[in-house]
N, C-alpha and C. Protein backbone atom coordinates (compact mmCIF):
# COMPACT_ATOMS: atom_id res chain seq x y z
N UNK A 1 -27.19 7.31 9.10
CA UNK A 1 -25.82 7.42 8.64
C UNK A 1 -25.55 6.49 7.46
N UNK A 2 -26.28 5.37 7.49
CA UNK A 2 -26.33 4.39 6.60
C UNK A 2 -26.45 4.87 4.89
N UNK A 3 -27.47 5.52 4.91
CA UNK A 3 -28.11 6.29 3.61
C UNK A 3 -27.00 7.62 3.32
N UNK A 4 -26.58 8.10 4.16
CA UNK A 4 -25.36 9.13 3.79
C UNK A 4 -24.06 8.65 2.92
N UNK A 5 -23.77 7.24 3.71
CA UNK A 5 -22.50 6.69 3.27
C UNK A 5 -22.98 6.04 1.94
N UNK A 6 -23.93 5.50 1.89
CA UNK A 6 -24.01 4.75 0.66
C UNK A 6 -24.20 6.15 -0.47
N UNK A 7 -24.60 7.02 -0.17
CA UNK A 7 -25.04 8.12 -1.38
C UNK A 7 -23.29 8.59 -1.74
N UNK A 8 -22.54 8.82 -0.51
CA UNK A 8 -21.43 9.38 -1.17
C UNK A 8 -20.48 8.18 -1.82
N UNK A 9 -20.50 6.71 -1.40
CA UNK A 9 -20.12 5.68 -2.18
C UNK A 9 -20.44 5.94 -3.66
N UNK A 10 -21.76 6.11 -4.13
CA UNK A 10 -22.17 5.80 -4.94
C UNK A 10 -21.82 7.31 -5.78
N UNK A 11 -21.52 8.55 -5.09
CA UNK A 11 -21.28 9.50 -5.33
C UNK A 11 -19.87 9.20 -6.43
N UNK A 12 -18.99 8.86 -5.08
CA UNK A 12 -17.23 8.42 -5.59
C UNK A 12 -17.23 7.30 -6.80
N UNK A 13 -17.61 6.48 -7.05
CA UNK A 13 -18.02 5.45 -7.89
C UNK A 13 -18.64 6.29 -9.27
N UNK A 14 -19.82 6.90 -9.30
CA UNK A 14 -20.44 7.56 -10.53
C UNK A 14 -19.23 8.29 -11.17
N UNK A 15 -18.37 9.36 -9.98
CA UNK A 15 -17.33 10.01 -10.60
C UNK A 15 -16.61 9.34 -11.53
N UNK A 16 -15.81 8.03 -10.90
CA UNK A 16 -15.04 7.41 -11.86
C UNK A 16 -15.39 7.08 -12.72
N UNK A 17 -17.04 6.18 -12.68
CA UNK A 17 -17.27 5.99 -13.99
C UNK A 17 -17.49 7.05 -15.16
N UNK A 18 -17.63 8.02 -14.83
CA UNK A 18 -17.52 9.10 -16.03
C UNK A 18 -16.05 9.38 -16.21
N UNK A 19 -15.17 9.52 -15.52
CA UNK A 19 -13.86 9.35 -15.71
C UNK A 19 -13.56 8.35 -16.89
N UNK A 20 -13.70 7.03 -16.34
CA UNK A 20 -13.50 6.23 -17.13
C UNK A 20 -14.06 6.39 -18.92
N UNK A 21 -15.14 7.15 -18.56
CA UNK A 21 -15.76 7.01 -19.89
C UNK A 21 -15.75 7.99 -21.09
N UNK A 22 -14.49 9.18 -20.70
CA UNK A 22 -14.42 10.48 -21.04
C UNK A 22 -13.10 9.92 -22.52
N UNK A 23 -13.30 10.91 -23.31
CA UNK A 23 -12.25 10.81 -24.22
C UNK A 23 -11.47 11.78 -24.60
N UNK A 24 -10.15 12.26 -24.63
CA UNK A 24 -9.24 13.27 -25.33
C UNK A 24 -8.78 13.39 -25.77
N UNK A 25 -7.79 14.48 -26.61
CA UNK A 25 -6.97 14.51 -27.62
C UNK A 25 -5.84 14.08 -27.59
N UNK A 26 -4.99 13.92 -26.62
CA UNK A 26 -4.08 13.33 -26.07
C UNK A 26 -3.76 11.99 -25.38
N UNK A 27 -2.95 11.49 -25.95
CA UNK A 27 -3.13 9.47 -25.47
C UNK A 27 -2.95 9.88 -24.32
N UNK A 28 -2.18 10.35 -23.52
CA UNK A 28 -1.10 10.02 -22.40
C UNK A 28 -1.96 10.79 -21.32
N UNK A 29 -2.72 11.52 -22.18
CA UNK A 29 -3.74 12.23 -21.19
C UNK A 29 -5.19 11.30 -20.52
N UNK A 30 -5.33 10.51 -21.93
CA UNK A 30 -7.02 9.77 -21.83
C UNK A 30 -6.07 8.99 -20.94
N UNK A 31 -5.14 8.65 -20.71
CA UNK A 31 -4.68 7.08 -19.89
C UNK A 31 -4.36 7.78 -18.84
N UNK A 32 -4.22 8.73 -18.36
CA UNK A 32 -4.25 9.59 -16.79
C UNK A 32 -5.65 9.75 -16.43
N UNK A 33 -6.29 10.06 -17.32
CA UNK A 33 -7.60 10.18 -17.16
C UNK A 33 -8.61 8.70 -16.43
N UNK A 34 -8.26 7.86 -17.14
CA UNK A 34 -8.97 6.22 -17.19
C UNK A 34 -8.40 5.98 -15.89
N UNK A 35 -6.57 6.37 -15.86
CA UNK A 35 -6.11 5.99 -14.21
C UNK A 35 -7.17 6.19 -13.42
N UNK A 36 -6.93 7.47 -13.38
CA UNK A 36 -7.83 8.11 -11.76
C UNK A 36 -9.04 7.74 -11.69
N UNK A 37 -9.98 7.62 -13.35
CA UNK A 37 -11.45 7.17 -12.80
C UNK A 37 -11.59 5.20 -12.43
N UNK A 38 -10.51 5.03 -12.63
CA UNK A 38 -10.26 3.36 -11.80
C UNK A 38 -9.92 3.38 -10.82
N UNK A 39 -9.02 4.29 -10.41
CA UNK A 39 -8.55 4.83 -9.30
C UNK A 39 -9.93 5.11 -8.18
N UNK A 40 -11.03 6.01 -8.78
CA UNK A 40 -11.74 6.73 -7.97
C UNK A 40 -13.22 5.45 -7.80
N UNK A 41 -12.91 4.49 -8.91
CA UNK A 41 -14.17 3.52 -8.80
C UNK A 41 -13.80 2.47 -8.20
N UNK A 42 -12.40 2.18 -7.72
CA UNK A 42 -12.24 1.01 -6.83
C UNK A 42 -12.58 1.80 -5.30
N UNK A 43 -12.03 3.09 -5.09
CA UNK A 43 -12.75 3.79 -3.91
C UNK A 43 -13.66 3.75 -3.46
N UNK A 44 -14.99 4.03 -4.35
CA UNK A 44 -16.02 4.27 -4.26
C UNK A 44 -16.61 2.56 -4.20
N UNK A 45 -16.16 1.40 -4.53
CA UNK A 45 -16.67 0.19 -4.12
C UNK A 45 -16.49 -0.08 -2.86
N UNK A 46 -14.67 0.03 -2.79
CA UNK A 46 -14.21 -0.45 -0.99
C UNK A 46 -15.14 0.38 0.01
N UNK A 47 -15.71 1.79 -0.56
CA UNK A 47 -16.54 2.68 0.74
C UNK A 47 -17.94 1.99 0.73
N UNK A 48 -17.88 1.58 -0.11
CA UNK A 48 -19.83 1.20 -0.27
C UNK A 48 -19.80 -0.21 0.74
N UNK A 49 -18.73 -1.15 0.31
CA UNK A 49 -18.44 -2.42 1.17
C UNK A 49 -18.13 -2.17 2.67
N UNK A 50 -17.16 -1.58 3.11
CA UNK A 50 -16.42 -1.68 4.19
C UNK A 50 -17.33 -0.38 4.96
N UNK A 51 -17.46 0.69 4.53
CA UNK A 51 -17.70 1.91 5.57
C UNK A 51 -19.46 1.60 5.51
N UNK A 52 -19.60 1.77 4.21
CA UNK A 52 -21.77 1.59 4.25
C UNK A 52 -22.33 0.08 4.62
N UNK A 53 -20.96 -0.80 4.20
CA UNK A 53 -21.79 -2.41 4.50
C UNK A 53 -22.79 -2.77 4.00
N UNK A 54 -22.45 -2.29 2.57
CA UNK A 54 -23.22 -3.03 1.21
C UNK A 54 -23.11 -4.28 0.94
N UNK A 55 -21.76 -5.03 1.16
CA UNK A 55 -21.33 -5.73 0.52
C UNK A 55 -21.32 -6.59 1.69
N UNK A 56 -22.55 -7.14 2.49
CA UNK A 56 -22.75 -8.51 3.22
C UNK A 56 -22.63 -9.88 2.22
């Protein structure tokens, strides 16, 4: 179960960081955009820490 949780941690985490790293034509859009992939990469840390117990 260990190796499951850490793959989809790392799953949720990769997402954001491409989130984060995407660019568009629209300001108001790239800054909705950057939200959610900060949004989706603080997720993907707290799951890797707390649910996989990466973070001894």
């Amino acid at each position: 179960m260990r190796i499951i949780h850490t793959i989809i941690g790392l799953l949720i985490t990769f997402i954001g960081l491409a989130l984060l790293s995407t660019t568009m034509d629209a300001a108001i859009r790239n800054m909705m955009v950057k939200v959610y992939g900060i949004i989706l990469m603080s997720i993907g840390v707290f799951y890797l820490k707390k649910i996989a117990k990466l973070g001894k």
